[in-house]
PDB file of N, CA and C in Angstrom:
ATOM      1  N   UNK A   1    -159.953 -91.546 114.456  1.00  0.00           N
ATOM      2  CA  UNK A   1    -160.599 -91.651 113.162  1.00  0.00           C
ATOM      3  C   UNK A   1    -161.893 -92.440 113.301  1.00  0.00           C
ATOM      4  N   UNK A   2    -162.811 -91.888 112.792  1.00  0.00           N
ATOM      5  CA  UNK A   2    -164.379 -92.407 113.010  1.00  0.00           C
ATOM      6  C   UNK A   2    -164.507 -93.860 112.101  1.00  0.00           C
ATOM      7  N   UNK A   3    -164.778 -95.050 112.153  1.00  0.00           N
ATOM      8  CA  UNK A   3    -165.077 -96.172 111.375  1.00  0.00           C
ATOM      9  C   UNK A   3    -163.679 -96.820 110.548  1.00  0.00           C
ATOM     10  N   UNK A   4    -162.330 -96.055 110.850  1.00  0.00           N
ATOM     11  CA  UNK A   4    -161.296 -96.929 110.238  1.00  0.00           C
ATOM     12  C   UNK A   4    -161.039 -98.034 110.191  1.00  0.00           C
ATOM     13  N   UNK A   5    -161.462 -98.605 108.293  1.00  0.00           N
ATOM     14  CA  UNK A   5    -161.126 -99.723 108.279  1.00  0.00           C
ATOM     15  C   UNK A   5    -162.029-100.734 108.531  1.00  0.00           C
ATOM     16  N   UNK A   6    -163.204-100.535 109.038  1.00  0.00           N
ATOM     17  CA  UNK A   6    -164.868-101.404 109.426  1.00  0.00           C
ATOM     18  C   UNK A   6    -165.512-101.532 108.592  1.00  0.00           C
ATOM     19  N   UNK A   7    -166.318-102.026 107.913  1.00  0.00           N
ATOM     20  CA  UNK A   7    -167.244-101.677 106.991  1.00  0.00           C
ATOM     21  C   UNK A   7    -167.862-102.950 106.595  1.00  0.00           C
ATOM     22  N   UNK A   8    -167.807-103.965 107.474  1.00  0.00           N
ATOM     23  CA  UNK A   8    -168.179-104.985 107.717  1.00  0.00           C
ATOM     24  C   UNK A   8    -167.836-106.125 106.498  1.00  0.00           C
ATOM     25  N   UNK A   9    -166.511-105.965 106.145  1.00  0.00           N
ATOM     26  CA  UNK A   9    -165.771-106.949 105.281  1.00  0.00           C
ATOM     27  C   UNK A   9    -166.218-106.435 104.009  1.00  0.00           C
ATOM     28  N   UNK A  10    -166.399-105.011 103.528  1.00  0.00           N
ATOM     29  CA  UNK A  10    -166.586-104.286 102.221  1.00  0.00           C
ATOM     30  C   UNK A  10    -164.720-103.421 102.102  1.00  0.00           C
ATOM     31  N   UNK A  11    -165.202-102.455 101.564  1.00  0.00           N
ATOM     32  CA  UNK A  11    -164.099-101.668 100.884  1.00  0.00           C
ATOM     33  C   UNK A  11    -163.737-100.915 102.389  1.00  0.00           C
ATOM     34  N   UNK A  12    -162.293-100.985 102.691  1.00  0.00           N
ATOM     35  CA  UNK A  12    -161.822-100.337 103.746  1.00  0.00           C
ATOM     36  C   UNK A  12    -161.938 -98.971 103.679  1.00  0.00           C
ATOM     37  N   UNK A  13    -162.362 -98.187 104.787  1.00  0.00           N
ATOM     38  CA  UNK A  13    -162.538 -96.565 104.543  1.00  0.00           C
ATOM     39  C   UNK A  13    -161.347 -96.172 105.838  1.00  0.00           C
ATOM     40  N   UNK A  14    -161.142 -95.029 105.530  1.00  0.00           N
ATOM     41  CA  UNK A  14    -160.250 -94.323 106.953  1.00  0.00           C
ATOM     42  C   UNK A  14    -161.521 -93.411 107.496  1.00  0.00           C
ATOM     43  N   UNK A  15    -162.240 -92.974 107.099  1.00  0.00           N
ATOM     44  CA  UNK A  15    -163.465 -92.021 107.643  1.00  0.00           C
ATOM     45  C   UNK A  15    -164.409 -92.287 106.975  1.00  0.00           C
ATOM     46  N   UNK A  16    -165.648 -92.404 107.597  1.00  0.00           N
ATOM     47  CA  UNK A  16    -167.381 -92.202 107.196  1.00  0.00           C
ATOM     48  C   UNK A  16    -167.865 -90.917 108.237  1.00  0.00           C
ATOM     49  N   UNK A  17    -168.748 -90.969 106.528  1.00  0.00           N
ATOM     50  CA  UNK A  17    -169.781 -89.720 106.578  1.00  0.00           C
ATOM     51  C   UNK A  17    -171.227 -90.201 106.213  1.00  0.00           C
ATOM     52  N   UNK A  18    -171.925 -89.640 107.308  1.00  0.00           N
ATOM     53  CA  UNK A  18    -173.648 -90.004 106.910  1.00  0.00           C
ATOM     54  C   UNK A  18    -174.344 -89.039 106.057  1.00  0.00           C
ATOM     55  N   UNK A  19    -174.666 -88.862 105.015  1.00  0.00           N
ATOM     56  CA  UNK A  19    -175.318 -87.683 104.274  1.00  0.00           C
ATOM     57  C   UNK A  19    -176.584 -87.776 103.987  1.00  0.00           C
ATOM     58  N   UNK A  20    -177.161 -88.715 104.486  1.00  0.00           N
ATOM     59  CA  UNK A  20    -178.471 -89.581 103.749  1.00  0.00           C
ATOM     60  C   UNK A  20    -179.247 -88.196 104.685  1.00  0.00           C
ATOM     61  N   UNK A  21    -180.304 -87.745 103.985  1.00  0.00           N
ATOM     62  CA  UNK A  21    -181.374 -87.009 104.789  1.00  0.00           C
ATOM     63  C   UNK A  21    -180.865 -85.517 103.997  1.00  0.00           C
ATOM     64  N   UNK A  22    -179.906 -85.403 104.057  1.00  0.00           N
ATOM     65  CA  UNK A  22    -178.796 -83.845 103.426  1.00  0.00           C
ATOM     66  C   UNK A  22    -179.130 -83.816 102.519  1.00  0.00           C
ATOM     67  N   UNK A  23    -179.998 -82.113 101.830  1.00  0.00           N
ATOM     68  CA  UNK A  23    -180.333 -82.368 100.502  1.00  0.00           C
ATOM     69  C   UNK A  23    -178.821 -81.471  99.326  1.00  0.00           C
ATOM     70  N   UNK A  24    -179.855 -81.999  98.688  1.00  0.00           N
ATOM     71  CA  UNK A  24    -178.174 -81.137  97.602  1.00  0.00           C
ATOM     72  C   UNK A  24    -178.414 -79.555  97.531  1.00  0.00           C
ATOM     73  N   UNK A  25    -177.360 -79.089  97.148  1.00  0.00           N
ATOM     74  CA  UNK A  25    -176.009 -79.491  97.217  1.00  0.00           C
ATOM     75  C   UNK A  25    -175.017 -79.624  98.237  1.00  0.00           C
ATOM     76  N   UNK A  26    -175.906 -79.080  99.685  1.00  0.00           N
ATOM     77  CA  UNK A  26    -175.337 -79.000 100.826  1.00  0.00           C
ATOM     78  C   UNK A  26    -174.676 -80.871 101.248  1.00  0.00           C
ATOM     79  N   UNK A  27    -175.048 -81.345 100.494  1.00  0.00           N
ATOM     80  CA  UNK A  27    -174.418 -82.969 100.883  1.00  0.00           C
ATOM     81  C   UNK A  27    -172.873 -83.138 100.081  1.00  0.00           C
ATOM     82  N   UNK A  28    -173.247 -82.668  99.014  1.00  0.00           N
ATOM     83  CA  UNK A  28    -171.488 -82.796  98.552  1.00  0.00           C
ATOM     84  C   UNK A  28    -170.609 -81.503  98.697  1.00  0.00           C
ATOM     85  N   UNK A  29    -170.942 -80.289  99.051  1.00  0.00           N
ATOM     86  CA  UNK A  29    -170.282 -79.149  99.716  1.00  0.00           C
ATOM     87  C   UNK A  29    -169.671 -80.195 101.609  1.00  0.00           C
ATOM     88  N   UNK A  30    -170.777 -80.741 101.821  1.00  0.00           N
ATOM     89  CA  UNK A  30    -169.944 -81.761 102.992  1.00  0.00           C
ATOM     90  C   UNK A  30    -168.942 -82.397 102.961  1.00  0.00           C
ATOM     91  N   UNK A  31    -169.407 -83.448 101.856  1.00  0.00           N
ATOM     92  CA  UNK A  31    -168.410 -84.115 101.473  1.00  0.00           C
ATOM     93  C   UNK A  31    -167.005 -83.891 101.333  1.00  0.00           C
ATOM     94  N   UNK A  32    -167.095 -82.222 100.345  1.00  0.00           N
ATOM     95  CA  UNK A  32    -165.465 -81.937  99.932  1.00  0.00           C
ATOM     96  C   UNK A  32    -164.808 -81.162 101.200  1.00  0.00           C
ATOM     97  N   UNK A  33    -165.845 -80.812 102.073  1.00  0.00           N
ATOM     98  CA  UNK A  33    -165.112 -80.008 102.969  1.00  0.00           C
ATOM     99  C   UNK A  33    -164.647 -81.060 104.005  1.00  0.00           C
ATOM    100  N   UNK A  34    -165.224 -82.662 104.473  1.00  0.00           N
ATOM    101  CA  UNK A  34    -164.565 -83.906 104.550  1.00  0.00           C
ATOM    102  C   UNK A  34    -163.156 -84.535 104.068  1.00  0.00           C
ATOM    103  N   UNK A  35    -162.985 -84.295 103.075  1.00  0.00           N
ATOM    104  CA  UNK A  35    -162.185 -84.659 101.928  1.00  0.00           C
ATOM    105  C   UNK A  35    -160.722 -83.346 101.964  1.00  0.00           C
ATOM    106  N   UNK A  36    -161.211 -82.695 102.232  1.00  0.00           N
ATOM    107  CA  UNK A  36    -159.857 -81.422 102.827  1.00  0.00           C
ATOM    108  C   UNK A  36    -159.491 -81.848 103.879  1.00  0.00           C
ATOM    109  N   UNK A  37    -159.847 -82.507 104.674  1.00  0.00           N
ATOM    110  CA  UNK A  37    -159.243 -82.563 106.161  1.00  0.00           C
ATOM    111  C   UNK A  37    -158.622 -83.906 106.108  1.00  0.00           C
ATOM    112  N   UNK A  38    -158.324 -84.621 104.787  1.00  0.00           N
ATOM    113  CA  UNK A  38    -158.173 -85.968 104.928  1.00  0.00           C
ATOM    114  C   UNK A  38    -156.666 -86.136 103.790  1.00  0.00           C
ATOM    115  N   UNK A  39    -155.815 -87.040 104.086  1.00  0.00           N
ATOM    116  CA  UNK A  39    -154.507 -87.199 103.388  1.00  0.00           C
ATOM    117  C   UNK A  39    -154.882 -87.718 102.206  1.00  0.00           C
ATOM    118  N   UNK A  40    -153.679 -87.250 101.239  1.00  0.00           N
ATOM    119  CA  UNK A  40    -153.690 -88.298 100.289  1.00  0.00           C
ATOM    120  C   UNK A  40    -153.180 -89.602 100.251  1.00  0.00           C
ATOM    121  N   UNK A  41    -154.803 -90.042  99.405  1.00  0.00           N
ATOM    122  CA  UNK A  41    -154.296 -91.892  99.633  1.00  0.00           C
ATOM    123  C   UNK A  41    -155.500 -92.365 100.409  1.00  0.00           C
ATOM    124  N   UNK A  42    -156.055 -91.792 101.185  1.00  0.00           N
ATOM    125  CA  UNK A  42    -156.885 -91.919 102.615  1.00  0.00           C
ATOM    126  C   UNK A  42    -158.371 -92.355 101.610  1.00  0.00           C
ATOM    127  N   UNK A  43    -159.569 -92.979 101.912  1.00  0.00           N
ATOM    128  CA  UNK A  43    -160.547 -93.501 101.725  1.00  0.00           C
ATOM    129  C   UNK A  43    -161.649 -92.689 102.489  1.00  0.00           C
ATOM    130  N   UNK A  44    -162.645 -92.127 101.825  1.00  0.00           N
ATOM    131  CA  UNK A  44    -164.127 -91.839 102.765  1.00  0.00           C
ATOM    132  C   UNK A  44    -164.787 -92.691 102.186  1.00  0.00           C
ATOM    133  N   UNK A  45    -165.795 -93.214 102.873  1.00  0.00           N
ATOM    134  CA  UNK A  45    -167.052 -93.685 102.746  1.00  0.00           C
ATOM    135  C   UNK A  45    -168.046 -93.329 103.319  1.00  0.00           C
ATOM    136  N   UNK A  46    -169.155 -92.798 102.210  1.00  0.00           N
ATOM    137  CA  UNK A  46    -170.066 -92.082 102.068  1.00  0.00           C
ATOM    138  C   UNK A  46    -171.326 -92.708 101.811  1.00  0.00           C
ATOM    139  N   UNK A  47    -172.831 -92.304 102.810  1.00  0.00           N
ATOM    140  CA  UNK A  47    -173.682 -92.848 102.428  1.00  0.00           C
ATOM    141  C   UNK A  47    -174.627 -91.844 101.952  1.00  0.00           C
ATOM    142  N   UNK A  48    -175.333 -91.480 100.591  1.00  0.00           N
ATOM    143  CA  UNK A  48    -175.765 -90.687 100.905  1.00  0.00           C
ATOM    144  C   UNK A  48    -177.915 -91.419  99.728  1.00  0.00           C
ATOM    145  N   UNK A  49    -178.332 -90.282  99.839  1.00  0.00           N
ATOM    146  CA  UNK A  49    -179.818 -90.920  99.519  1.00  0.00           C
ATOM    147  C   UNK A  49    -179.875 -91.256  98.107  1.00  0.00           C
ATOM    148  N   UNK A  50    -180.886 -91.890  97.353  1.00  0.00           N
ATOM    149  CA  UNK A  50    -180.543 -92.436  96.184  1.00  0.00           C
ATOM    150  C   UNK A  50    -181.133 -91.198  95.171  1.00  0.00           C
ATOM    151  N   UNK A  51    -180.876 -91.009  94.201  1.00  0.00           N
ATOM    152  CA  UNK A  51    -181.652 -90.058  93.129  1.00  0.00           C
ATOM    153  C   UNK A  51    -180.203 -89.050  92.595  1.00  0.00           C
ATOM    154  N   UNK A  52    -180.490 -87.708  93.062  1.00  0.00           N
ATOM    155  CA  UNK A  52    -179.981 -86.796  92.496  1.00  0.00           C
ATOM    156  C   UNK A  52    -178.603 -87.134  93.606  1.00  0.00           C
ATOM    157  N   UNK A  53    -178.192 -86.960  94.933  1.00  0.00           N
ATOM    158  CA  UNK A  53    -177.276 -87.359  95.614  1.00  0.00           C
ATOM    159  C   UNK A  53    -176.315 -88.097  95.175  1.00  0.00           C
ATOM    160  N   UNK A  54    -176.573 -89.109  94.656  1.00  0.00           N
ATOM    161  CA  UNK A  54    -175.523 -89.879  94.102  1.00  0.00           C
ATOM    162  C   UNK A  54    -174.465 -89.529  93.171  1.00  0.00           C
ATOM    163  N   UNK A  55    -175.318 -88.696  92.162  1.00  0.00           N
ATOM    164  CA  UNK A  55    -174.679 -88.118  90.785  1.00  0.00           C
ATOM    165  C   UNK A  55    -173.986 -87.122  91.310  1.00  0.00           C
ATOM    166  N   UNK A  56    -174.545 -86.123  92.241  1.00  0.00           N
ATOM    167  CA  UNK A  56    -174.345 -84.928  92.568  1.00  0.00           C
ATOM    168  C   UNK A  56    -173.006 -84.869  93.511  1.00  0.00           C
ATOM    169  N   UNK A  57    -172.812 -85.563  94.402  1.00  0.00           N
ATOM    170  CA  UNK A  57    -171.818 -85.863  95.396  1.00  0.00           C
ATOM    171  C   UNK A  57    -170.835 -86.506  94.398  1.00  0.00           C
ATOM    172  N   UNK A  58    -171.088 -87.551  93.612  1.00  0.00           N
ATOM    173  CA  UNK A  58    -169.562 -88.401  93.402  1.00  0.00           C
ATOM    174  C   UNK A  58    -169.109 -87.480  92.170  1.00  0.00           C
ATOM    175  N   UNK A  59    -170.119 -86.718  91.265  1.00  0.00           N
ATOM    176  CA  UNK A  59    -169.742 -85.595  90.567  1.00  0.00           C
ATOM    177  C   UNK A  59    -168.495 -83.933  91.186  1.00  0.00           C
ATOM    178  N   UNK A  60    -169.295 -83.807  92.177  1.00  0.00           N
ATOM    179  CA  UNK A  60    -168.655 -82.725  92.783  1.00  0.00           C
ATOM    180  C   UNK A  60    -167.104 -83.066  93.679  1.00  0.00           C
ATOM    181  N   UNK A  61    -167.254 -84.317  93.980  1.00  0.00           N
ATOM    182  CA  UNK A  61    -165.904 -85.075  94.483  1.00  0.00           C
ATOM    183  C   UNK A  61    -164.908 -84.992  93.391  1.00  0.00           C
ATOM    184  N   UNK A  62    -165.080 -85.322  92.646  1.00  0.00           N
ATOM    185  CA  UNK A  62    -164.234 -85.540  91.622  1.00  0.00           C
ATOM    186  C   UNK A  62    -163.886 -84.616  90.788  1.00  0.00           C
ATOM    187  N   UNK A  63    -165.284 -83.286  90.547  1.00  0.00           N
ATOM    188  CA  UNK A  63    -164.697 -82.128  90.417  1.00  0.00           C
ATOM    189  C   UNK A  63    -163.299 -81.643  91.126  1.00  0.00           C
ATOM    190  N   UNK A  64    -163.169 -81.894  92.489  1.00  0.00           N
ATOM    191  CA  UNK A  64    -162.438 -81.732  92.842  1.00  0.00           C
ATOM    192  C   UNK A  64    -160.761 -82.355  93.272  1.00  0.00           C
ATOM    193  N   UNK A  65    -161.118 -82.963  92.082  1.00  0.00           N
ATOM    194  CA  UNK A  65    -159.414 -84.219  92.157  1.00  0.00           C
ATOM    195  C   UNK A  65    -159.462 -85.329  93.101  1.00  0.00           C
ATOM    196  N   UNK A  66    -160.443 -85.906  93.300  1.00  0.00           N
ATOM    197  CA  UNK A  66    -160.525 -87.006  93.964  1.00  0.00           C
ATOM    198  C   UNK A  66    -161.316 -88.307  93.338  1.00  0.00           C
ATOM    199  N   UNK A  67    -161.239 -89.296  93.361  1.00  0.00           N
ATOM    200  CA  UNK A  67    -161.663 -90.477  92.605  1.00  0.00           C
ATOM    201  C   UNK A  67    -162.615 -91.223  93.487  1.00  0.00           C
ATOM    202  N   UNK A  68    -163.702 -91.459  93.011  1.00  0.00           N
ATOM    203  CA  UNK A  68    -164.501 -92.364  93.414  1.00  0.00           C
ATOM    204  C   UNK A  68    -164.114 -93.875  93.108  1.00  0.00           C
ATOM    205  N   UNK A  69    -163.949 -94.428  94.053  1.00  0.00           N
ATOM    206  CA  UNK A  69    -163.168 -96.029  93.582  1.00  0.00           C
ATOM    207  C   UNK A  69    -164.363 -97.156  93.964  1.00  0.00           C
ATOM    208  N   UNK A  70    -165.610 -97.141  94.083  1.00  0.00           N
ATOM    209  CA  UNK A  70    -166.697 -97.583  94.069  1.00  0.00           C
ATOM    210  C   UNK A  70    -167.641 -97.377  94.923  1.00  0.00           C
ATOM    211  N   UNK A  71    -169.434 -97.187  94.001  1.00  0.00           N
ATOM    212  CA  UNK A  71    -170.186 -96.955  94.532  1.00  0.00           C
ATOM    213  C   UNK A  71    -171.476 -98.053  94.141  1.00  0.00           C
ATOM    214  N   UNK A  72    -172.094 -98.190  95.361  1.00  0.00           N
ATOM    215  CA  UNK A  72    -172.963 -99.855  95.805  1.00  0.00           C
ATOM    216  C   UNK A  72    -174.602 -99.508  96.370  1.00  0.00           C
ATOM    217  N   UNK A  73    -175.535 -99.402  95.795  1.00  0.00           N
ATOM    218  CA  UNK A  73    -176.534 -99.284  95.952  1.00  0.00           C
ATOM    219  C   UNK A  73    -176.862 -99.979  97.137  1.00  0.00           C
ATOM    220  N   UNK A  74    -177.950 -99.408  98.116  1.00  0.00           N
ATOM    221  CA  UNK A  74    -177.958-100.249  99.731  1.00  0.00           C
ATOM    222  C   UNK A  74    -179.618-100.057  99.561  1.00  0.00           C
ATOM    223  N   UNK A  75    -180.501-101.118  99.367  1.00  0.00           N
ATOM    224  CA  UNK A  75    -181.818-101.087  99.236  1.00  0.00           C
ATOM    225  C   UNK A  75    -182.397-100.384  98.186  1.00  0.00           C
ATOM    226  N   UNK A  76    -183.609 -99.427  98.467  1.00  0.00           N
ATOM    227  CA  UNK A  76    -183.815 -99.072  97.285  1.00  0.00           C
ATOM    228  C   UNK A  76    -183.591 -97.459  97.891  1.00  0.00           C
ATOM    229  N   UNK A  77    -183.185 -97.017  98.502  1.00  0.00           N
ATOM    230  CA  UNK A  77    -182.882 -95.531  99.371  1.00  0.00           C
ATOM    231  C   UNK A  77    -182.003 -95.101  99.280  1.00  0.00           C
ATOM    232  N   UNK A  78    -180.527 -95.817  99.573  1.00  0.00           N
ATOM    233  CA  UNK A  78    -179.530 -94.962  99.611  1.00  0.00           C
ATOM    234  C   UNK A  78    -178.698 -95.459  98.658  1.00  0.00           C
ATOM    235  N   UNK A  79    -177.323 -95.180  98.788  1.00  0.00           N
ATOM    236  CA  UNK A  79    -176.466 -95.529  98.415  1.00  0.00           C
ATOM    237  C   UNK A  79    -175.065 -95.298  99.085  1.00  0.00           C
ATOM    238  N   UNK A  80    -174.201 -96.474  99.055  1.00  0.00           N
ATOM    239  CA  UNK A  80    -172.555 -96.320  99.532  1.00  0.00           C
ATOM    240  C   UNK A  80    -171.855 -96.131  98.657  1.00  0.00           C
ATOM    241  N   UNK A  81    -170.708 -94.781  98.624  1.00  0.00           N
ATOM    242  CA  UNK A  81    -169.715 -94.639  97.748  1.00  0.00           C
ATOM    243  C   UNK A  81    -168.571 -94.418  98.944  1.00  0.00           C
ATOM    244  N   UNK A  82    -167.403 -95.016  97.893  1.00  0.00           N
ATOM    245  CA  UNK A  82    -166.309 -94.947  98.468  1.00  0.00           C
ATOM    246  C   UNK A  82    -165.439 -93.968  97.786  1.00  0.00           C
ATOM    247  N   UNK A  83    -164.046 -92.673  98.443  1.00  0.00           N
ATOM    248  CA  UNK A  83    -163.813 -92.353  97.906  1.00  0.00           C
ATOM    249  C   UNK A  83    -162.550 -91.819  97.798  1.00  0.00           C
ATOM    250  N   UNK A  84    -161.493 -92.160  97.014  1.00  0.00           N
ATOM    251  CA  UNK A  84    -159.976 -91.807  97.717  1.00  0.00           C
ATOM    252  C   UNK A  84    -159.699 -90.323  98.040  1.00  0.00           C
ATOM    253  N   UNK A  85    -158.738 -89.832  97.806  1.00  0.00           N
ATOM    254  CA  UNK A  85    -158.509 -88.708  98.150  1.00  0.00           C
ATOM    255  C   UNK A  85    -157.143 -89.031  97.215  1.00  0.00           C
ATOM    256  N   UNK A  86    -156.856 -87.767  96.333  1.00  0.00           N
ATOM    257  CA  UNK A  86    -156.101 -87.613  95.125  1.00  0.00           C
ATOM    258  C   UNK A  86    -155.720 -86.416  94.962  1.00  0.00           C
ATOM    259  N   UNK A  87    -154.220 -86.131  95.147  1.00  0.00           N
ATOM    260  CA  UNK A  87    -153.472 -85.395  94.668  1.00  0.00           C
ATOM    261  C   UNK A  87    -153.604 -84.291  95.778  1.00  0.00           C
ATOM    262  N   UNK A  88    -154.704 -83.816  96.354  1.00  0.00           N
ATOM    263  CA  UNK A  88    -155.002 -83.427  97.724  1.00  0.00           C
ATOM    264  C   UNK A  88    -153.923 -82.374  98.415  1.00  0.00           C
ATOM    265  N   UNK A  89    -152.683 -83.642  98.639  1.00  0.00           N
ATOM    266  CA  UNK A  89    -151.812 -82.606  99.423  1.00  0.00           C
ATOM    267  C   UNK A  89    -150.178 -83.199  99.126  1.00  0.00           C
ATOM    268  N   UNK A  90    -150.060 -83.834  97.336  1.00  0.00           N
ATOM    269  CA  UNK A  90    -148.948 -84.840  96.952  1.00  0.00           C
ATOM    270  C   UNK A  90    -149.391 -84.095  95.625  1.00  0.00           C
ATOM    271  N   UNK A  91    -148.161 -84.494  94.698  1.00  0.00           N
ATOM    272  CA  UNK A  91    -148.300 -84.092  92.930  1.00  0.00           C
ATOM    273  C   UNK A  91    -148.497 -85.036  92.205  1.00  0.00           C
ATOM    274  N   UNK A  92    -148.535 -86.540  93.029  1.00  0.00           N
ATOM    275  CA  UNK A  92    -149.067 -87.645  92.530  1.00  0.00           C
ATOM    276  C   UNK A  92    -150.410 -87.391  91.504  1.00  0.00           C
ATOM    277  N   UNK A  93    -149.468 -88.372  90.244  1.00  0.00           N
ATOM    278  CA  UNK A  93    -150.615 -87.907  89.184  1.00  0.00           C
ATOM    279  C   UNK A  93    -151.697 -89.840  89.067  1.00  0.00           C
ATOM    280  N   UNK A  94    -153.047 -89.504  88.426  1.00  0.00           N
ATOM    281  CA  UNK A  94    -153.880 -90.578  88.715  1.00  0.00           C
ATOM    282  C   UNK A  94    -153.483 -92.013  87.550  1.00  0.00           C
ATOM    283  N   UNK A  95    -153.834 -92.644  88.341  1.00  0.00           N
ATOM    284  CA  UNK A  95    -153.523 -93.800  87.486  1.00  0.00           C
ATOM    285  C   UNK A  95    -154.294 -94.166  86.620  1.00  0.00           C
TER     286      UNK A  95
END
């Protein structure tokens, strides 16, 4: 697993993804196809560029039954979101 659990004393992730540079929508079509390969319960953390990316990715995540459990502006460029993975591959309903 790439970065499990590192994040330099922030929100624990089981996988990171770099998206910064990826324009939309091809950055959150990444994302969810990330997010399929990952359990429920499991954490990504995601960096991706600041503007439309942000909305667009933690929007389309969550389109897809997954919860964004926080996202942290990093300068004035990007941004870090974190993001569980929900219901995925369990009937667990959200809290």
């Amino acid at each position: 697993m790439t970065g499990a659990g590192s994040l330099q004393g922030e929100t624990a992730a089981d996988e990171t993804l770099d998206l910064r540079g990826i324009p939309c929508p091809q950055n959150a079509g990444k994302a969810v196809v990330k997010l399929s390969t990952m359990s429920s319960g499991e954490v990504l953390f995601v960096q991706v560029d600041d503007g439309e990316p942000v909305a667009n990715v933690s929007a389309s995540v969550e389109g897809e039954g997954h919860k964004v459990i926080r996202r942290q502006r990093e300068g004035q460029s990007s941004w870090k979101i974190w993001i569980r993975v929900d219901g995925q591959n369990s009937s667990e309903g959200e809290a």
